[in-house]
N, C-alpha and C. Protein backbone atom coordinates (compact mmCIF):
# COMPACT_ATOMS: atom_id res chain seq x y z
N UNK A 1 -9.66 -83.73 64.20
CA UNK A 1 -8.28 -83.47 64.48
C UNK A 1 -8.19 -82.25 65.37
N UNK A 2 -8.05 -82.26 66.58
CA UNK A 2 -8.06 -81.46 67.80
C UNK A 2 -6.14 -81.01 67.75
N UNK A 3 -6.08 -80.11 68.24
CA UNK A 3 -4.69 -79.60 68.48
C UNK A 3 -4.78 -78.51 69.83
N UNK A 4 -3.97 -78.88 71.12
CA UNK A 4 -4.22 -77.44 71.52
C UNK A 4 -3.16 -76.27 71.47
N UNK A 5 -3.75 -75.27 71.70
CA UNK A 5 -2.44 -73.87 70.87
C UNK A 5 -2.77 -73.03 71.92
N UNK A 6 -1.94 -72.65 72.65
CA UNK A 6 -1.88 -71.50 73.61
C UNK A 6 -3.03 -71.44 74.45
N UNK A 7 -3.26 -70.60 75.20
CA UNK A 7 -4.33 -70.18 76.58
C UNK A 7 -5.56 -70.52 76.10
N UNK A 8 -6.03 -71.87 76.19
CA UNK A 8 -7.14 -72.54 75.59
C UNK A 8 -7.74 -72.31 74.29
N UNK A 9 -7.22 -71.70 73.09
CA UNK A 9 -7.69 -71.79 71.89
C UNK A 9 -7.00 -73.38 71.38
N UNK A 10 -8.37 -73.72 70.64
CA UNK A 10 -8.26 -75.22 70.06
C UNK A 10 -8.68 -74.67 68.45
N UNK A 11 -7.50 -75.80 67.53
CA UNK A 11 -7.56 -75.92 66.75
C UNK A 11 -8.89 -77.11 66.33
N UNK A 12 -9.74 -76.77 65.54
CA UNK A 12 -10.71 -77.77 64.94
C UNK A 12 -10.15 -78.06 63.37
N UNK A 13 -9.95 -78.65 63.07
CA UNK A 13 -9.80 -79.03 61.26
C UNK A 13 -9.41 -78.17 60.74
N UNK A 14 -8.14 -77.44 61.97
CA UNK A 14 -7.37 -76.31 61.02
C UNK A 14 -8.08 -75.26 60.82
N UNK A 15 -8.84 -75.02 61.78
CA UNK A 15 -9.95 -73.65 61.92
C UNK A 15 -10.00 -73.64 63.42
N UNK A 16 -10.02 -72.26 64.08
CA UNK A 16 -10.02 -71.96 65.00
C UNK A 16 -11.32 -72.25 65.69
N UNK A 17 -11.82 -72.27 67.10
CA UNK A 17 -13.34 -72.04 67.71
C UNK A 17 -13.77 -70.82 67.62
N UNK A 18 -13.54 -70.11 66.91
CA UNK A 18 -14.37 -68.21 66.57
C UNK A 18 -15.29 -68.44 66.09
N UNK A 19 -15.46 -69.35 65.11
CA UNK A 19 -16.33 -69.73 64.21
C UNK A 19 -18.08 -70.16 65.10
N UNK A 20 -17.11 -71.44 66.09
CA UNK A 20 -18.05 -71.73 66.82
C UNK A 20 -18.71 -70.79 67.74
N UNK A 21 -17.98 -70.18 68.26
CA UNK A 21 -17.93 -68.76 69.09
C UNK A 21 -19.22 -67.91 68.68
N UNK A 22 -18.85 -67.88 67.23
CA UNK A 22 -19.84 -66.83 66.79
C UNK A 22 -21.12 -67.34 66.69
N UNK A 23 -21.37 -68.70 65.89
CA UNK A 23 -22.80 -69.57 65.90
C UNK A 23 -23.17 -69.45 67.37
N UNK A 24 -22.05 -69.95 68.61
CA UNK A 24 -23.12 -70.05 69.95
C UNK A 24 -23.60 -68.40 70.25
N UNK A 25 -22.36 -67.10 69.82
CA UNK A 25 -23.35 -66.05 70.24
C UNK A 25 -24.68 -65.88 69.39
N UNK A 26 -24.83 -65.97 67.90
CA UNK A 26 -25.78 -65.93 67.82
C UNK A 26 -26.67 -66.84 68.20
N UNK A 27 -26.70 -67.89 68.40
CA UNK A 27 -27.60 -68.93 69.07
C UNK A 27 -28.48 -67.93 70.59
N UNK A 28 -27.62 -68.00 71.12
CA UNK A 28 -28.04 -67.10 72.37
C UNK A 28 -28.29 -65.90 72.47
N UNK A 29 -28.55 -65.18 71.27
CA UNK A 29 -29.12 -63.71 70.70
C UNK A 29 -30.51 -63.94 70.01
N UNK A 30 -30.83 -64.91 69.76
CA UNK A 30 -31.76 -65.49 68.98
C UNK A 30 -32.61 -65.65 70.25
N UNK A 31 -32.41 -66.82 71.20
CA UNK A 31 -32.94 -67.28 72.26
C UNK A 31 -33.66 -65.93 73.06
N UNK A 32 -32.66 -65.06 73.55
CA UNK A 32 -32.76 -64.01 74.27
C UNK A 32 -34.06 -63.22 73.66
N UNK A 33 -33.98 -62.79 72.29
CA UNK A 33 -34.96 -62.20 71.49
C UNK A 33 -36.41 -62.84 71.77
N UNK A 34 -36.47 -64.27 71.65
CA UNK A 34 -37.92 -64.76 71.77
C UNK A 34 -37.98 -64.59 72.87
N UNK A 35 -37.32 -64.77 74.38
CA UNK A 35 -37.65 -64.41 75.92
C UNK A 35 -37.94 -63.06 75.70
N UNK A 36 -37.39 -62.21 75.15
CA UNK A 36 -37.62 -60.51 75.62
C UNK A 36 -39.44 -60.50 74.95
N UNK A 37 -39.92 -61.19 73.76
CA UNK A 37 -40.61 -60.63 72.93
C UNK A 37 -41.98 -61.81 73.36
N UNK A 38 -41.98 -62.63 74.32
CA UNK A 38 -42.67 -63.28 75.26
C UNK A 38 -43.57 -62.75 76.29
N UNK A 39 -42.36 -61.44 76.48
CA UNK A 39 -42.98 -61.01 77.87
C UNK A 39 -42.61 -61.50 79.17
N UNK A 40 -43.06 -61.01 80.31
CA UNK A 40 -42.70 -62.06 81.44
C UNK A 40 -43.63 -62.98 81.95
N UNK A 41 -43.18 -64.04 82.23
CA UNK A 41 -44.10 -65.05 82.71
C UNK A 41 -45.48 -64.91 83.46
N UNK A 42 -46.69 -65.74 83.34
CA UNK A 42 -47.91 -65.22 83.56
C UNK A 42 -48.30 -64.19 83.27
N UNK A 43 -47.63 -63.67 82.52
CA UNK A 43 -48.55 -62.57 81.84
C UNK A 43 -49.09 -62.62 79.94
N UNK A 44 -50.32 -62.50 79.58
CA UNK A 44 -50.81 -62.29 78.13
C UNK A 44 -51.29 -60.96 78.12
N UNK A 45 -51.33 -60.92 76.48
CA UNK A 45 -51.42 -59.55 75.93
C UNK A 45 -52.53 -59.24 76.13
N UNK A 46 -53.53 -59.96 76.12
CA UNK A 46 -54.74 -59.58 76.92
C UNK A 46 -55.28 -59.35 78.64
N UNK A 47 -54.57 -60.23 78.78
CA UNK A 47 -54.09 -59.78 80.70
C UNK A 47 -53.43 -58.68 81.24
N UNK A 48 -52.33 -58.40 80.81
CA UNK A 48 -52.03 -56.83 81.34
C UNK A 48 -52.08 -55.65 80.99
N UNK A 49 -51.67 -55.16 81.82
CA UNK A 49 -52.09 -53.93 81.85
C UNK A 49 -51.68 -52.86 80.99
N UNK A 50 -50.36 -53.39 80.63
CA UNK A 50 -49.37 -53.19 79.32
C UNK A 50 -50.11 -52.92 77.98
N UNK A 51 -50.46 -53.97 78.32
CA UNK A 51 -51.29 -54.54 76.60
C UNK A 51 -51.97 -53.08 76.36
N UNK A 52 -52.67 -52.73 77.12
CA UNK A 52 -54.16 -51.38 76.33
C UNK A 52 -53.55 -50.67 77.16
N UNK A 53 -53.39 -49.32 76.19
CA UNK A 53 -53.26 -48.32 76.62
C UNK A 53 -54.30 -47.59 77.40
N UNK A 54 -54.03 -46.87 78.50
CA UNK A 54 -55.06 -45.90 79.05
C UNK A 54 -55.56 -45.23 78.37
N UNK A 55 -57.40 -45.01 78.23
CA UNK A 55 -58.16 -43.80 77.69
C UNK A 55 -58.31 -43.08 79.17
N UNK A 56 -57.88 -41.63 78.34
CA UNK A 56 -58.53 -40.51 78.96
C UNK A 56 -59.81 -40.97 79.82
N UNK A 57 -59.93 -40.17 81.49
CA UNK A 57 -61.44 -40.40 81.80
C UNK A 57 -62.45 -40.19 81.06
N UNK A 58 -63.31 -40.72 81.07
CA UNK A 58 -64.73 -40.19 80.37
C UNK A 58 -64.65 -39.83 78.92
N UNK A 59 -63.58 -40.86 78.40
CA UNK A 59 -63.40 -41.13 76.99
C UNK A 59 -64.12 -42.44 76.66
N UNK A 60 -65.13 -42.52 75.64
CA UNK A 60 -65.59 -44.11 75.48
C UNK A 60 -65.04 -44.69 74.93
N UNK A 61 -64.76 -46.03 75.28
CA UNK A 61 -64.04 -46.47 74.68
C UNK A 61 -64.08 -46.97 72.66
N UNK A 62 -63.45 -47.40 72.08
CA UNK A 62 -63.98 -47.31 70.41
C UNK A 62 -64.01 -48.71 70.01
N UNK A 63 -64.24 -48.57 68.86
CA UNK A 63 -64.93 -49.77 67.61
C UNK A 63 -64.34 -49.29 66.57
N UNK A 64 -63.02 -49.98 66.09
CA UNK A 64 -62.16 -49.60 65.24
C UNK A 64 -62.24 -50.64 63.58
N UNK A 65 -62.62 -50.26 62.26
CA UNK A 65 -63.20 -50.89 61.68
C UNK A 65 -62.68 -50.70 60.62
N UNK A 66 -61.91 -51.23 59.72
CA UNK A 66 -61.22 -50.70 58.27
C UNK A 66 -61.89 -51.56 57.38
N UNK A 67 -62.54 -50.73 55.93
CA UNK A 67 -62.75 -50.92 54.48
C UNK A 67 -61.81 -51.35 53.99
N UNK A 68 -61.81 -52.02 53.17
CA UNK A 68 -61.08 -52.98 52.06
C UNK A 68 -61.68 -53.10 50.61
N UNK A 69 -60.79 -53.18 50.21
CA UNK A 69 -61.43 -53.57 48.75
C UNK A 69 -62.09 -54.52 48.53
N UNK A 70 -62.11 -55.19 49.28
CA UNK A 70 -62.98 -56.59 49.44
C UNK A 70 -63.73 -56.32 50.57
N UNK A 71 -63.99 -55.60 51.17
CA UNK A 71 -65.58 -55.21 52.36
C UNK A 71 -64.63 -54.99 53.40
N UNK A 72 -65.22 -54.91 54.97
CA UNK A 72 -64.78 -55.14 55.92
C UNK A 72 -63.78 -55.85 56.64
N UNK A 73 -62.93 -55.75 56.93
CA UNK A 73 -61.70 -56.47 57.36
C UNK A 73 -61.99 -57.97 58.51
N UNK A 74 -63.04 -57.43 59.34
CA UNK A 74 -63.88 -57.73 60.30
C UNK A 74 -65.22 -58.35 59.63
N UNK A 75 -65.89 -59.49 59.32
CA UNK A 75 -67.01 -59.75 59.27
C UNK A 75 -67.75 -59.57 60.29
N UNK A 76 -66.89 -59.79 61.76
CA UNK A 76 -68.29 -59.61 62.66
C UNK A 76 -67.17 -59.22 64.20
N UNK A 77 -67.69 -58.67 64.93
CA UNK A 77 -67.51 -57.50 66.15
C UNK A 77 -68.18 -57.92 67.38
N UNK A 78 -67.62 -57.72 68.56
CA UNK A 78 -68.57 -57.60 69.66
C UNK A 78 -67.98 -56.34 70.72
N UNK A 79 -68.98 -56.07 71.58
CA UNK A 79 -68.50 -55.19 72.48
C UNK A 79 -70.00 -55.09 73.27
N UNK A 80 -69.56 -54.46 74.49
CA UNK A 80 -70.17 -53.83 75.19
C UNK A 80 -71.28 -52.83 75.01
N UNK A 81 -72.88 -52.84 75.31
CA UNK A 81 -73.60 -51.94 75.39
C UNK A 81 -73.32 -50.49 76.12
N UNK A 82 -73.18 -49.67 75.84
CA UNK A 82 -73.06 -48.64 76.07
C UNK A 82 -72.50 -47.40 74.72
N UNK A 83 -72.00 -46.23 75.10
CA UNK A 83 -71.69 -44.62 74.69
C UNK A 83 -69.84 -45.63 74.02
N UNK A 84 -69.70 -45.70 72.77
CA UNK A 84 -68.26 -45.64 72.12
C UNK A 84 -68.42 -44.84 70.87
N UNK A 85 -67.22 -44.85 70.81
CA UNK A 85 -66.44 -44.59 69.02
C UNK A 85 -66.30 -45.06 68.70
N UNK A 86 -67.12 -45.13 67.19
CA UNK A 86 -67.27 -45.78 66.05
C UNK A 86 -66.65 -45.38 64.97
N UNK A 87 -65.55 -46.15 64.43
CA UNK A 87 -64.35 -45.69 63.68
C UNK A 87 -63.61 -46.29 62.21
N UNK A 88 -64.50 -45.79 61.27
CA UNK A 88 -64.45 -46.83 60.14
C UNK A 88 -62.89 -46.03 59.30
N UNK A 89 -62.05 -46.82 58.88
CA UNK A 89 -61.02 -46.06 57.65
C UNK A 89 -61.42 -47.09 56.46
N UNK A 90 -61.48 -45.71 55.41
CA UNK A 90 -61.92 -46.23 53.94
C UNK A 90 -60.50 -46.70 53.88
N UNK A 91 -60.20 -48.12 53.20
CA UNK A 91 -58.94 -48.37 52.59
C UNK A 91 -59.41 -48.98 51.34
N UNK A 92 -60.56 -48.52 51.09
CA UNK A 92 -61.26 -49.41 49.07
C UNK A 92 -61.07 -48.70 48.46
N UNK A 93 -60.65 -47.82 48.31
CA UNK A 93 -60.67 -47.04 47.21
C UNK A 93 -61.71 -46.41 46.58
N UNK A 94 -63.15 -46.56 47.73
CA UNK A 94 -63.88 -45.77 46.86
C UNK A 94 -64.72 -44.51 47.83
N UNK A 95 -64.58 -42.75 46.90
CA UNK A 95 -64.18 -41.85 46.92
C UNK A 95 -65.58 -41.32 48.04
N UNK A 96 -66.69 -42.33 47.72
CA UNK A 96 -67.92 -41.61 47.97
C UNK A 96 -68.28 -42.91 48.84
N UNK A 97 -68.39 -42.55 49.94
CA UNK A 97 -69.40 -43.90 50.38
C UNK A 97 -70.75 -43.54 51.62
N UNK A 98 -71.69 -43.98 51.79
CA UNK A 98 -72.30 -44.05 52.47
C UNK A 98 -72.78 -45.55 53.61
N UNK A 99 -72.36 -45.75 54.37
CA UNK A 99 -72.48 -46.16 55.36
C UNK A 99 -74.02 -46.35 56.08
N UNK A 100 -74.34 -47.64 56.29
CA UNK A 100 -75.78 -47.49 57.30
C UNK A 100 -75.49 -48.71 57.90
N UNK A 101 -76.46 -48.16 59.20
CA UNK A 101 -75.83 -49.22 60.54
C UNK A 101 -77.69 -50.09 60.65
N UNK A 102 -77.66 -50.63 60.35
CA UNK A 102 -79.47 -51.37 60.40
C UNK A 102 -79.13 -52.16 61.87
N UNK A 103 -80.66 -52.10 62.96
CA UNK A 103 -80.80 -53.47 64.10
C UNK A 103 -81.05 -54.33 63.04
N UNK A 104 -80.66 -56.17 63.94
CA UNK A 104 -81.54 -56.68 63.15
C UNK A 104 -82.64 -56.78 62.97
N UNK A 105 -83.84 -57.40 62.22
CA UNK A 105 -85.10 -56.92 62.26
C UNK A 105 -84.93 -55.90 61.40
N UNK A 106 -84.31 -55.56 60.37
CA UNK A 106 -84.19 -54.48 59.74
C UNK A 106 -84.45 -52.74 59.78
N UNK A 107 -84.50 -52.30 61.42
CA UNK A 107 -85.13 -51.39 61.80
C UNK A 107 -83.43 -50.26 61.36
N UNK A 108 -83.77 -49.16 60.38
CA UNK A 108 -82.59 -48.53 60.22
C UNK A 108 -82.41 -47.87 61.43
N UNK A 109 -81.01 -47.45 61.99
CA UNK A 109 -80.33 -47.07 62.73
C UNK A 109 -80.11 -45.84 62.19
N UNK A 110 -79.40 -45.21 61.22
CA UNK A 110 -78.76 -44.23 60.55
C UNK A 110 -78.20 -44.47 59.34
N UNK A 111 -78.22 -43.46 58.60
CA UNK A 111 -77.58 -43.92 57.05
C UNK A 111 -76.23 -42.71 57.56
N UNK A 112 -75.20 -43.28 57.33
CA UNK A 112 -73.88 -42.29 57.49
C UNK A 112 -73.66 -41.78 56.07
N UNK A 113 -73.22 -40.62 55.59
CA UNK A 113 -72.74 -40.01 54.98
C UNK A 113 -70.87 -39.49 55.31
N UNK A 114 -70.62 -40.59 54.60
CA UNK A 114 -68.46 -39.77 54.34
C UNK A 114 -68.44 -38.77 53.57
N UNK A 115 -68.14 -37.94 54.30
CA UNK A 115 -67.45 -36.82 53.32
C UNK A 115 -66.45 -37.25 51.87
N UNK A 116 -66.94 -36.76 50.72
CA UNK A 116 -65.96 -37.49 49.33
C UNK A 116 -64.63 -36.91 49.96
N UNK A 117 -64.34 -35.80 50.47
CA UNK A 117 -62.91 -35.43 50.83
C UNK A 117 -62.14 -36.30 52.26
N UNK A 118 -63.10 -36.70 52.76
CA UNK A 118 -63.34 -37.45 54.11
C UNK A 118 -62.14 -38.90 53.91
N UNK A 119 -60.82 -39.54 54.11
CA UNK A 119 -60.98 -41.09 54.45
C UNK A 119 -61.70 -41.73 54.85
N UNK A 120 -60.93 -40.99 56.57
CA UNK A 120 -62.17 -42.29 57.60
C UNK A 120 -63.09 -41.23 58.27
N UNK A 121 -63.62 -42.60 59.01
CA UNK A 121 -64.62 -41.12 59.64
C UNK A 121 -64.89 -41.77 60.79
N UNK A 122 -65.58 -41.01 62.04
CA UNK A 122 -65.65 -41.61 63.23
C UNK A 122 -66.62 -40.67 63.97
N UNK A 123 -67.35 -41.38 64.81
CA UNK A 123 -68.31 -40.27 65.31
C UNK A 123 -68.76 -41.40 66.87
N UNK A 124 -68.98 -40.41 68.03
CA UNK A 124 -69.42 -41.31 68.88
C UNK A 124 -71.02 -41.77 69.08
N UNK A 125 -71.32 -42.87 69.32
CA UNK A 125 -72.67 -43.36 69.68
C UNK A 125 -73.04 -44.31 70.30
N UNK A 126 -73.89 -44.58 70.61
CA UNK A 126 -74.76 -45.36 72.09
C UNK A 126 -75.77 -46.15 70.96
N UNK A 127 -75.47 -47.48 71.66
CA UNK A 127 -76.37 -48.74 71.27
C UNK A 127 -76.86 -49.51 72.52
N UNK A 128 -78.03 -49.39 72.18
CA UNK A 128 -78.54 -51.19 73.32
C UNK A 128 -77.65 -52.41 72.87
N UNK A 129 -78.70 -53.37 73.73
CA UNK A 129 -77.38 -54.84 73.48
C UNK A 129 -78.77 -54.95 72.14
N UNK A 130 -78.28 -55.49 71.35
CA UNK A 130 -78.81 -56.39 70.37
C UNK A 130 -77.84 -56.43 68.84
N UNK A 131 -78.43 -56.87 67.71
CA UNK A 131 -77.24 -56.96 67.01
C UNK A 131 -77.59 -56.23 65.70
N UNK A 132 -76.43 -55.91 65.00
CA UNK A 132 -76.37 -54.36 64.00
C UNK A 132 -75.88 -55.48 62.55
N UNK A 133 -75.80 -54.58 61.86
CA UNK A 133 -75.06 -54.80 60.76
C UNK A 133 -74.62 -53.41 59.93
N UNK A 134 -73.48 -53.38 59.81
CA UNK A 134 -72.83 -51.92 59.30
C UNK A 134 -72.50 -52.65 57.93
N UNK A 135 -72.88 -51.75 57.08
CA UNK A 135 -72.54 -52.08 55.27
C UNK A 135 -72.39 -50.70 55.06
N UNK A 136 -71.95 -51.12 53.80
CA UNK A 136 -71.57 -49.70 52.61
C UNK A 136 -73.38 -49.89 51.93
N UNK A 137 -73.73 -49.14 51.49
CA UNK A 137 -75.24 -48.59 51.46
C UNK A 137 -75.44 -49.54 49.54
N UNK A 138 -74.30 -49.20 48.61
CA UNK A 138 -74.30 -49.53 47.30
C UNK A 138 -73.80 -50.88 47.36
N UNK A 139 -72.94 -51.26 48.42
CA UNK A 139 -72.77 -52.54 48.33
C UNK A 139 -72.79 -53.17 49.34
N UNK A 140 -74.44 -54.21 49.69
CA UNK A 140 -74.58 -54.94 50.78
C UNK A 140 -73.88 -55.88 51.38
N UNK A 141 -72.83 -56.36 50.18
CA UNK A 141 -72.21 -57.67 50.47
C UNK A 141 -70.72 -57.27 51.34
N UNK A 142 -69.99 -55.54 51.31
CA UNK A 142 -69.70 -55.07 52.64
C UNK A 142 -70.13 -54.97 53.53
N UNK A 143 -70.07 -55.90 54.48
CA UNK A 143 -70.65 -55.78 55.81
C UNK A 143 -70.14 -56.03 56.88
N UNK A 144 -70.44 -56.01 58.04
CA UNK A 144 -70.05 -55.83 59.06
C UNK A 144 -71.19 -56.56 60.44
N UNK A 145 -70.97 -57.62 60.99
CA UNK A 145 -71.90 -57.43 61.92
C UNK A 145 -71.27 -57.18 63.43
N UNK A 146 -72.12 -56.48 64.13
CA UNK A 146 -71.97 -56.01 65.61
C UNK A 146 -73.00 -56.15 66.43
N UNK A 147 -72.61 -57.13 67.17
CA UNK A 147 -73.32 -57.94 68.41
C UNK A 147 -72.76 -56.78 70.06
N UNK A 148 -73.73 -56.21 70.10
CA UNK A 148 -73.88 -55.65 71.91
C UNK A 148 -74.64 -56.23 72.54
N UNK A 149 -73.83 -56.42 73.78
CA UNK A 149 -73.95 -57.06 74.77
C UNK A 149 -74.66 -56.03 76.06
């Protein structure tokens, strides 16, 4: 049941179009949101330049790695041979940990020591290409593997 009433407002079923008004603005606030949060065309978050922030010159770049209560967040890693930061945050809850980075072939790398007052900890270092495995020292089944390239 259509009625028309003054300078183009239409009656719908005895309800005004505001109603509708308002569903199409939000309709088209909605729309707008997924275009803004898209980005612009041909571009991915891994493609521009946007995406990663600039490091400082002659900053290496890092290897960012969070503990869990359940091990490593990350089972397994890759990156580039060369000089980075290596950047573990305790989020397990436990107070004391020691850290060791083994090649494979079991040749130890370093046993890390966290400070008990310590969260995370981070320190820079240089690897060849071959492949690592980072665990918590008391519990092997935290682990981590890291493949350099």
């Amino acid at each position: 049941m259509r009625k028309r009433r003054g300078a183009g407002q239409i009656l719908l079923g005895g309800r005004t179009a505001g109603r509708a008004a308002v569903c199409g603005c939000a309709v088209i606030l909605c729309v707008g949101s997924l275009a803004l949060a898209a980005g612009p065309r041909g571009s991915s978050a891994t493609g521009s330049a946007a995406a990663t922030p600039a490091r400082p010159q002659g900053e290496p770049e890092g290897l960012h790695l969070t503990l869990t209560v359940g091990g490593f967040e990350l089972a397994e890693v890759g990156r580039a041979a060369g000089k980075f930061s290596l950047t573990v945050d305790n989020r397990s809850g436990v107070e004391q940990l020691t850290l060791r980075l083994v090649r494979e072939g079991g040749e130890l790398v370093r046993d890390i020591e966290v400070p008990k007052d310590a969260v995370d900890w981070a320190e820079e270092i240089e690897l060849p290409a071959g492949k690592y495995v980072l665990s918590v020292s008391d519990r092997p089944d935290w682990a981590c593997r890291i493949t350099i390239q």
